[in-house]
Protein backbone atom coordinates (compact mmCIF):
# COMPACT_ATOMS: atom_id res chain seq x y z
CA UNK A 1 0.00 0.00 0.00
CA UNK A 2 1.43 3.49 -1.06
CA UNK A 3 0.13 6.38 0.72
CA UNK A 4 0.62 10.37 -0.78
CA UNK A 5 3.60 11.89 0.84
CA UNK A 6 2.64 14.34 3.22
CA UNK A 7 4.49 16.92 0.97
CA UNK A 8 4.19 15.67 -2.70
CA UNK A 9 6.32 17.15 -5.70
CA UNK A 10 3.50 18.74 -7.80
CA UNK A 11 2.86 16.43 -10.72
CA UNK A 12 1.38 19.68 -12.83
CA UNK A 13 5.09 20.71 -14.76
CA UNK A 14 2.75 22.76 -17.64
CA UNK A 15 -0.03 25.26 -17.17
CA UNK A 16 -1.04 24.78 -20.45
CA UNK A 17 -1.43 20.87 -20.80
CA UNK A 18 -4.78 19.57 -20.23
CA UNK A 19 -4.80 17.19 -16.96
CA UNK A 20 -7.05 14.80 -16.40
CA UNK A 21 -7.55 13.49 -12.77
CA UNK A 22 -9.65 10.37 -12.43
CA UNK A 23 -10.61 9.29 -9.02
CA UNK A 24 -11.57 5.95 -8.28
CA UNK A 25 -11.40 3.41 -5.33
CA UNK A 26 -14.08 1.60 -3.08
CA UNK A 27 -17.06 3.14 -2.02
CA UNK A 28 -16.49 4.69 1.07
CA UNK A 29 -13.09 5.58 0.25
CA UNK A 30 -13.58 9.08 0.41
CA UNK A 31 -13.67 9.69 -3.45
CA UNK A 32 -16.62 12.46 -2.82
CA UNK A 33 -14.48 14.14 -0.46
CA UNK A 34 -11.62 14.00 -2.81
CA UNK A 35 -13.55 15.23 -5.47
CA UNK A 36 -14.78 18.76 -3.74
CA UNK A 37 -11.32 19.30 -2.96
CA UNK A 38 -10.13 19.57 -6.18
CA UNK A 39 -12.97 21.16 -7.33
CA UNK A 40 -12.25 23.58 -4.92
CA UNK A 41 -9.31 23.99 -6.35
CA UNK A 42 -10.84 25.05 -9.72
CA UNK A 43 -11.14 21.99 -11.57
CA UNK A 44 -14.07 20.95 -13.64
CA UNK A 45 -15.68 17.85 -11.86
CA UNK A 46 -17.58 15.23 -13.05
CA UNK A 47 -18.76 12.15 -10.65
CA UNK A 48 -20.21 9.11 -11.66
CA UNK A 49 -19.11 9.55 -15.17
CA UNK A 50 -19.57 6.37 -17.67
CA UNK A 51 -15.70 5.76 -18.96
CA UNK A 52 -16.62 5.68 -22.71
CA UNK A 53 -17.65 9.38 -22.19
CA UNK A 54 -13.97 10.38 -20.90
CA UNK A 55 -13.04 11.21 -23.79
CA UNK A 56 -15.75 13.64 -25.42
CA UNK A 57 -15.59 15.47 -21.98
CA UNK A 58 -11.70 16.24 -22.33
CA UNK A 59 -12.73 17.29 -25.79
CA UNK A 60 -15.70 19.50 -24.56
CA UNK A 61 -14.12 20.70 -21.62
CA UNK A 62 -10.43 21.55 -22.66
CA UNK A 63 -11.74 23.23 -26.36
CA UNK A 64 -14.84 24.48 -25.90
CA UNK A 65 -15.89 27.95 -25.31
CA UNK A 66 -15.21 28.17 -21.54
CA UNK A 67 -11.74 26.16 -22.01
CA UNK A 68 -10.36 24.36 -18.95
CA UNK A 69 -7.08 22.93 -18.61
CA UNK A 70 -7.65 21.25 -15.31
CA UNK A 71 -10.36 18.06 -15.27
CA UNK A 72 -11.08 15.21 -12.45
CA UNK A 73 -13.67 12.72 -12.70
CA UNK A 74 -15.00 10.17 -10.60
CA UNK A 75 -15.86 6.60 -11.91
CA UNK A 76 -16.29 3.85 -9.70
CA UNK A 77 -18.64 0.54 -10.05
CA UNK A 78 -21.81 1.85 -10.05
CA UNK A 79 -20.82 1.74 -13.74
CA UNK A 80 -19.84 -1.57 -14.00
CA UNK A 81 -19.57 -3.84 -17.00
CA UNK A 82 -18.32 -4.11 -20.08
CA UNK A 83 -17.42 -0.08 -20.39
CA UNK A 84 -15.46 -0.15 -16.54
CA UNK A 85 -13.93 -3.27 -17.81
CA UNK A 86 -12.33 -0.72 -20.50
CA UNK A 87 -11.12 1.94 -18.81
CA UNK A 88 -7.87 1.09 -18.54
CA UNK A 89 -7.52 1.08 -22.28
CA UNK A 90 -9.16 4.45 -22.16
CA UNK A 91 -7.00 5.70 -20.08
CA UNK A 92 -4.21 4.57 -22.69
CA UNK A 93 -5.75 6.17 -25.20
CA UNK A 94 -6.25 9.27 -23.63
CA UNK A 95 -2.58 9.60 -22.48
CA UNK A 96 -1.34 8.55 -26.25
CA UNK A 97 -3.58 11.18 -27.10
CA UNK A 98 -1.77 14.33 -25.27
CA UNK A 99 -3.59 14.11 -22.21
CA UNK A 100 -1.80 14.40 -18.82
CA UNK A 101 -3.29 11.69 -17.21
CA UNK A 102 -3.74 11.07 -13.12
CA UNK A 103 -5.43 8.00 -11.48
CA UNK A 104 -5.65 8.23 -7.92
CA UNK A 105 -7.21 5.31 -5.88
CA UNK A 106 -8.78 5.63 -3.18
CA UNK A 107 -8.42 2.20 -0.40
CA UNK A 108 -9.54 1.66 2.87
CA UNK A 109 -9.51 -1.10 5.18
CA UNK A 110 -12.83 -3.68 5.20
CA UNK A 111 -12.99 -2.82 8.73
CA UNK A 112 -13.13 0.89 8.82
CA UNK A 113 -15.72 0.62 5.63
CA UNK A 114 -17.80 -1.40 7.43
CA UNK A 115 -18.19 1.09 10.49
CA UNK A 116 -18.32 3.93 7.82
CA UNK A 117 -21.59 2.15 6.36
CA UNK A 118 -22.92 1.36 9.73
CA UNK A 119 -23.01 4.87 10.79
CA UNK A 120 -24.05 6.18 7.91
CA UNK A 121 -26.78 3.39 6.80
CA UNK A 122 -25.65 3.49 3.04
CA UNK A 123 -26.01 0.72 1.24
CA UNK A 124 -22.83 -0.37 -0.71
CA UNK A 125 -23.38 0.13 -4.77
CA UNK A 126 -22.95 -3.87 -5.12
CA UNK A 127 -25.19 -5.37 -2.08
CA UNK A 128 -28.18 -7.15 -4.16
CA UNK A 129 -30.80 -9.37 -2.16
CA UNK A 130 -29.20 -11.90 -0.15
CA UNK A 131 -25.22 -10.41 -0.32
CA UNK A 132 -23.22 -9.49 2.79
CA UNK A 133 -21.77 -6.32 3.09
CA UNK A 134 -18.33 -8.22 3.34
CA UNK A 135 -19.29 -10.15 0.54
CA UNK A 136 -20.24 -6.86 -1.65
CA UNK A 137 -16.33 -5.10 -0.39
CA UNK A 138 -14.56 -8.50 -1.42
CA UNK A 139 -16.38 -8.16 -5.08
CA UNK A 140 -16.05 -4.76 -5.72
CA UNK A 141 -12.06 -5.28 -4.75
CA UNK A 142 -11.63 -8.13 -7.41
CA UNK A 143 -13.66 -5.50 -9.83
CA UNK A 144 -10.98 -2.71 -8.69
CA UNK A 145 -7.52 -4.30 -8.67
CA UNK A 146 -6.82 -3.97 -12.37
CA UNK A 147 -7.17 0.03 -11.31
CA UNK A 148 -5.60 0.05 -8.71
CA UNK A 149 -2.34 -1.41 -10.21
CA UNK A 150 -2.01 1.16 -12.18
CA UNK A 151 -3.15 3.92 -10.36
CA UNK A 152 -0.38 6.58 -9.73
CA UNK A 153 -1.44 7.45 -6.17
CA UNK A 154 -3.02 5.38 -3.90
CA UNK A 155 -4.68 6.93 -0.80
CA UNK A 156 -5.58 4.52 2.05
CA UNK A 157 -8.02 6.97 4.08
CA UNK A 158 -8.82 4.42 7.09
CA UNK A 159 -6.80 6.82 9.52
CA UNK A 160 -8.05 9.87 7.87
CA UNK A 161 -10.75 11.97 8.92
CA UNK A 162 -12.63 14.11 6.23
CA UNK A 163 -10.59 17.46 6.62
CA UNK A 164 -7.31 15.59 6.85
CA UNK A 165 -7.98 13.97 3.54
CA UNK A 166 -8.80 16.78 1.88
CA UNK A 167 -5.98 18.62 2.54
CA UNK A 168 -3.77 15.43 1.31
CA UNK A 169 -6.20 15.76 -1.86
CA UNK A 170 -5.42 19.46 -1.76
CA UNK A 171 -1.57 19.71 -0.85
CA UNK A 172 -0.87 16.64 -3.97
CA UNK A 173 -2.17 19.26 -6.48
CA UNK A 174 -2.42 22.36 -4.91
CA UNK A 175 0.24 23.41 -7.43
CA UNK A 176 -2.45 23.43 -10.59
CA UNK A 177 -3.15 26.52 -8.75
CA UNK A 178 -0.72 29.72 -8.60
CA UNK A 179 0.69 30.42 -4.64
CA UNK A 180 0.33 28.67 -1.24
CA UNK A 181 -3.19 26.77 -0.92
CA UNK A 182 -5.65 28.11 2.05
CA UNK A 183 -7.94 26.07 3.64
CA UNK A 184 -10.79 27.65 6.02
CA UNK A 185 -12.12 25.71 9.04
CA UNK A 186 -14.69 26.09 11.02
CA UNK A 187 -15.56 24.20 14.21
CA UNK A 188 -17.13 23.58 17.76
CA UNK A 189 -14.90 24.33 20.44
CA UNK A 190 -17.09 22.04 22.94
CA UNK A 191 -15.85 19.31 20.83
CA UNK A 192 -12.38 20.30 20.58
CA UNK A 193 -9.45 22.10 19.07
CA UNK A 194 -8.77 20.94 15.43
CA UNK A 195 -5.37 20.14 16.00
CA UNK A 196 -3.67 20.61 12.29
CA UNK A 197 -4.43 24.16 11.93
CA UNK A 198 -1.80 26.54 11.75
CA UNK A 199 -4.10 29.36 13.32
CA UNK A 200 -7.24 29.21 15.55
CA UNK A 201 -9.17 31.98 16.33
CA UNK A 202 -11.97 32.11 18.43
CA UNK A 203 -15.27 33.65 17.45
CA UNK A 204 -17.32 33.14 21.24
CA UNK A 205 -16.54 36.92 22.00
CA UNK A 206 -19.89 37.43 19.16
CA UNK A 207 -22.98 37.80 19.34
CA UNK A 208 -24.47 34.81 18.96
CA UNK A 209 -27.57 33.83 16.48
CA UNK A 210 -28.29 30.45 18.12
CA UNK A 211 -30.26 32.75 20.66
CA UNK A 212 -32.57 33.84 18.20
CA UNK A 213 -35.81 31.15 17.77
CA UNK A 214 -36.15 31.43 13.86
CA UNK A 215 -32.03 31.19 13.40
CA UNK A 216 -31.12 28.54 15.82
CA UNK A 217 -31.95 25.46 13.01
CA UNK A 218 -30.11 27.32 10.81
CA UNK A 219 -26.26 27.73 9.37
CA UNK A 220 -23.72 30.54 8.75
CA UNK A 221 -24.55 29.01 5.17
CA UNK A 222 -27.73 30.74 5.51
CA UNK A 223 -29.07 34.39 4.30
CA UNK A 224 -30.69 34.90 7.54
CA UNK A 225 -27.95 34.14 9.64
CA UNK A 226 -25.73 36.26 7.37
CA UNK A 227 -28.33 39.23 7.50
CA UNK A 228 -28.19 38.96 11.26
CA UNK A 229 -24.50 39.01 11.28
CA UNK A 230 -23.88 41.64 8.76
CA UNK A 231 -25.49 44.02 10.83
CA UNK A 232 -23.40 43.77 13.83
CA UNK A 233 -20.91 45.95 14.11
CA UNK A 234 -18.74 43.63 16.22
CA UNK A 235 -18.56 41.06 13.69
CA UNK A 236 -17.62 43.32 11.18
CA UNK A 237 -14.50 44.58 13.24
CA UNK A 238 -13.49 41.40 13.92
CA UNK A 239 -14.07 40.65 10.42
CA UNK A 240 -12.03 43.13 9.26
CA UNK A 241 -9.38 42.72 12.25
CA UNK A 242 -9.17 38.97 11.16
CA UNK A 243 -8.26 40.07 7.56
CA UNK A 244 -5.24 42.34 8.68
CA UNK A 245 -4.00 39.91 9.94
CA UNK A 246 -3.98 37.14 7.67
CA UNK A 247 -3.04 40.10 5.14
CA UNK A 248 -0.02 41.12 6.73
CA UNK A 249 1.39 37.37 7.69
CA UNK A 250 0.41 34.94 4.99
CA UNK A 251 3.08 36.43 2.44
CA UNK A 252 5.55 35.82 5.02
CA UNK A 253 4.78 31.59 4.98
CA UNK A 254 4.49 32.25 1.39
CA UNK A 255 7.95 33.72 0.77
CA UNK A 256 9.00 30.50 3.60
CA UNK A 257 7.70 28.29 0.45
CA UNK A 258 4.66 27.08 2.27
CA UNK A 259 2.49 25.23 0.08
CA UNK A 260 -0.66 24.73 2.24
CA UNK A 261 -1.83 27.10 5.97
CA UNK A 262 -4.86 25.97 7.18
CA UNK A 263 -7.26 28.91 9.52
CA UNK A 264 -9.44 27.59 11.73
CA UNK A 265 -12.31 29.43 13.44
CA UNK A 266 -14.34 28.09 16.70
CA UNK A 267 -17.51 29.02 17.96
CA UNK A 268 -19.42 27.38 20.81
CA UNK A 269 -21.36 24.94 18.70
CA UNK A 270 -20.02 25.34 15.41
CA UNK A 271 -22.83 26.05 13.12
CA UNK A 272 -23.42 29.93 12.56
CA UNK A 273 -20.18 32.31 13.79
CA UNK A 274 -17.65 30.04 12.69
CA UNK A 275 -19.19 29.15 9.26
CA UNK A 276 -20.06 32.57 8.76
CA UNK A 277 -16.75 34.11 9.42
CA UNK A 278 -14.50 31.22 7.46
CA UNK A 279 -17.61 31.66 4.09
CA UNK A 280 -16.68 35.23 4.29
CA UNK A 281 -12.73 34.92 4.84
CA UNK A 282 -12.57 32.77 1.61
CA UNK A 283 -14.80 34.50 -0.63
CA UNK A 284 -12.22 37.59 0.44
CA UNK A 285 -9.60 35.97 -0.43
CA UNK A 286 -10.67 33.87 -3.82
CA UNK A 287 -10.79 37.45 -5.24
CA UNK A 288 -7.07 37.89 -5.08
CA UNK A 289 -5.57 34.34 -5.26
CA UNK A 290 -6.45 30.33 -6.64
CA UNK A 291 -6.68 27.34 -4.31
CA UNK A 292 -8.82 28.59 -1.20
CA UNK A 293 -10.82 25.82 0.43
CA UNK A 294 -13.28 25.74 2.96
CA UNK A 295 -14.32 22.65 5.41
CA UNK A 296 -17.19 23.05 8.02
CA UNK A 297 -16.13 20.51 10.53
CA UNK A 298 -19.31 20.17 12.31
CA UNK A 299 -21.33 20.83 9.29
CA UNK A 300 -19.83 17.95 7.01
């Protein structure tokens, strides 16, 4: 098993080559998560994508009228049969064809999948009537293994929460992207500190909208909550506070060839000051600079 370094060499060497990620792995893996992080990262994403189509996407994507150079897809065997049974040769194809090609698999142990699908209650894409859950894991990693030879990254996430494997995700190919990667957190402090961020900062000092009836249910996601924060002039100094200082010190990790900082913000429970503040943080700083992420630790 072959794990991503925890500080990769960028595998993107020319802007203006088309690369094509393709994500696959067993369900439950963590290809999803995978997925929004690189589509965070401004590539065009695609899940669930029949493999006989990979190649008039490329063709859309990378010379239509809204050109993109940077493409990830997720295929896994919810499209099995004869055109998974292909892909490799697609693959081939694609890569004879120009294409800067990426496969990245996606493992995790038949232990930790099983507790992933009892908490959850999914049912796995090959359980039919009468099939085990181990039984449907064991089949789909027969269906897999030609993939996964050839894959040229293999991720095993069954020690990885979801942040941490986004920011793997993230840090492999934050490079597609111009300048040091930022990822925004938000989080509960009641349920601890998350403890690979490079900053915290706590937001408790707020005024909080879980005290208002109609807000409580909802998120920092939401208009209302962001109406109701908007118009406090505390928030907005801390806001603005907040940015200062991020302005003034992330060029100096920058210029110490950082690649990835990651910002956390806690409030008390994690739903609307936190997820607020780290929304508006990032859409700040997407105006200026590529690769800004966001995670909402007690939201996801």
């Amino acid at each position: 098993m072959h794990d991503v370094p925890a500080t990769p060499t960028s595998p993107f060497t020319n802007p203006h080559e088309t690369h094509l990620i393709v994500l696959t792995g067993v369900s439950g893996g963590g290809k999803t998560v995978a997925l929004r992080a690189l589509e965070d990262l401004d590539f065009y994403c695609v899940d669930n994508l029949p493999p006989s189509l990979l190649p008039q996407l490329v063709e859309a994507v990378s010379h239509g009228a809204g050109r993109r150079r940077r493409i990830a897809v997720g295929v896994d065997v919810r499209n099995r049969g004869a055109d998974f049974e292909h892909l490799p040769a697609t693959l081939s194809a694609l890569a004879a064809a120009g294409v800067q090609l990426h496969l990245i698999f996606l493992d995790c142990s038949d232990e930790v999948l099983v507790k992933r699908y009892s908490e959850t209650r999914r049912r796995h894409p090959l359980a039919t009537r009468g099939m085990s859950l181990a039984d449907a894991i064991a089949e789909e990693r027969q269906l897999l293994r030609p993939l996964m030879a050839i894959a040229e990254k293999v991720i095993d996430s069954s020690e990885l929460n979801v942040h941490q494997l986004r920011r793997l995700v993230a840090t492999g190919y934050a490079q597609a992207t111009e300048g040091m990667t930022l990822m925004f957190q938000s989080f509960a402090f009641k349920r601890g500190l998350p403890l690979d961020s490079d900053f915290v900062f706590d937001a408790r000092c707020l005024p909080n909208p879980h005290w208002q009836p109609r807000l409580r249910p909802l998120s920092g996601k939401d208009a209302p909550v962001r109406e109701y924060l908007d118009g406090e002039p505390l928030v907005a100094e801390y806001l603005a506070d907040t940015r200062r200082w991020l302005d003034a010190w992330l060029p100096r990790f920058e210029q110490d060839d950082r690649s990835y900082v990651t910002v956390a913000i806690g409030c008390t429970g994690g739903r609307h000051r936190s997820v607020y503040l780290v929304e508006q943080l990032a859409a700040h700083y997407r105006e200026t600079r590529e690769g800004v992420l966001t995670f909402h630790r007690e939201l996801d």
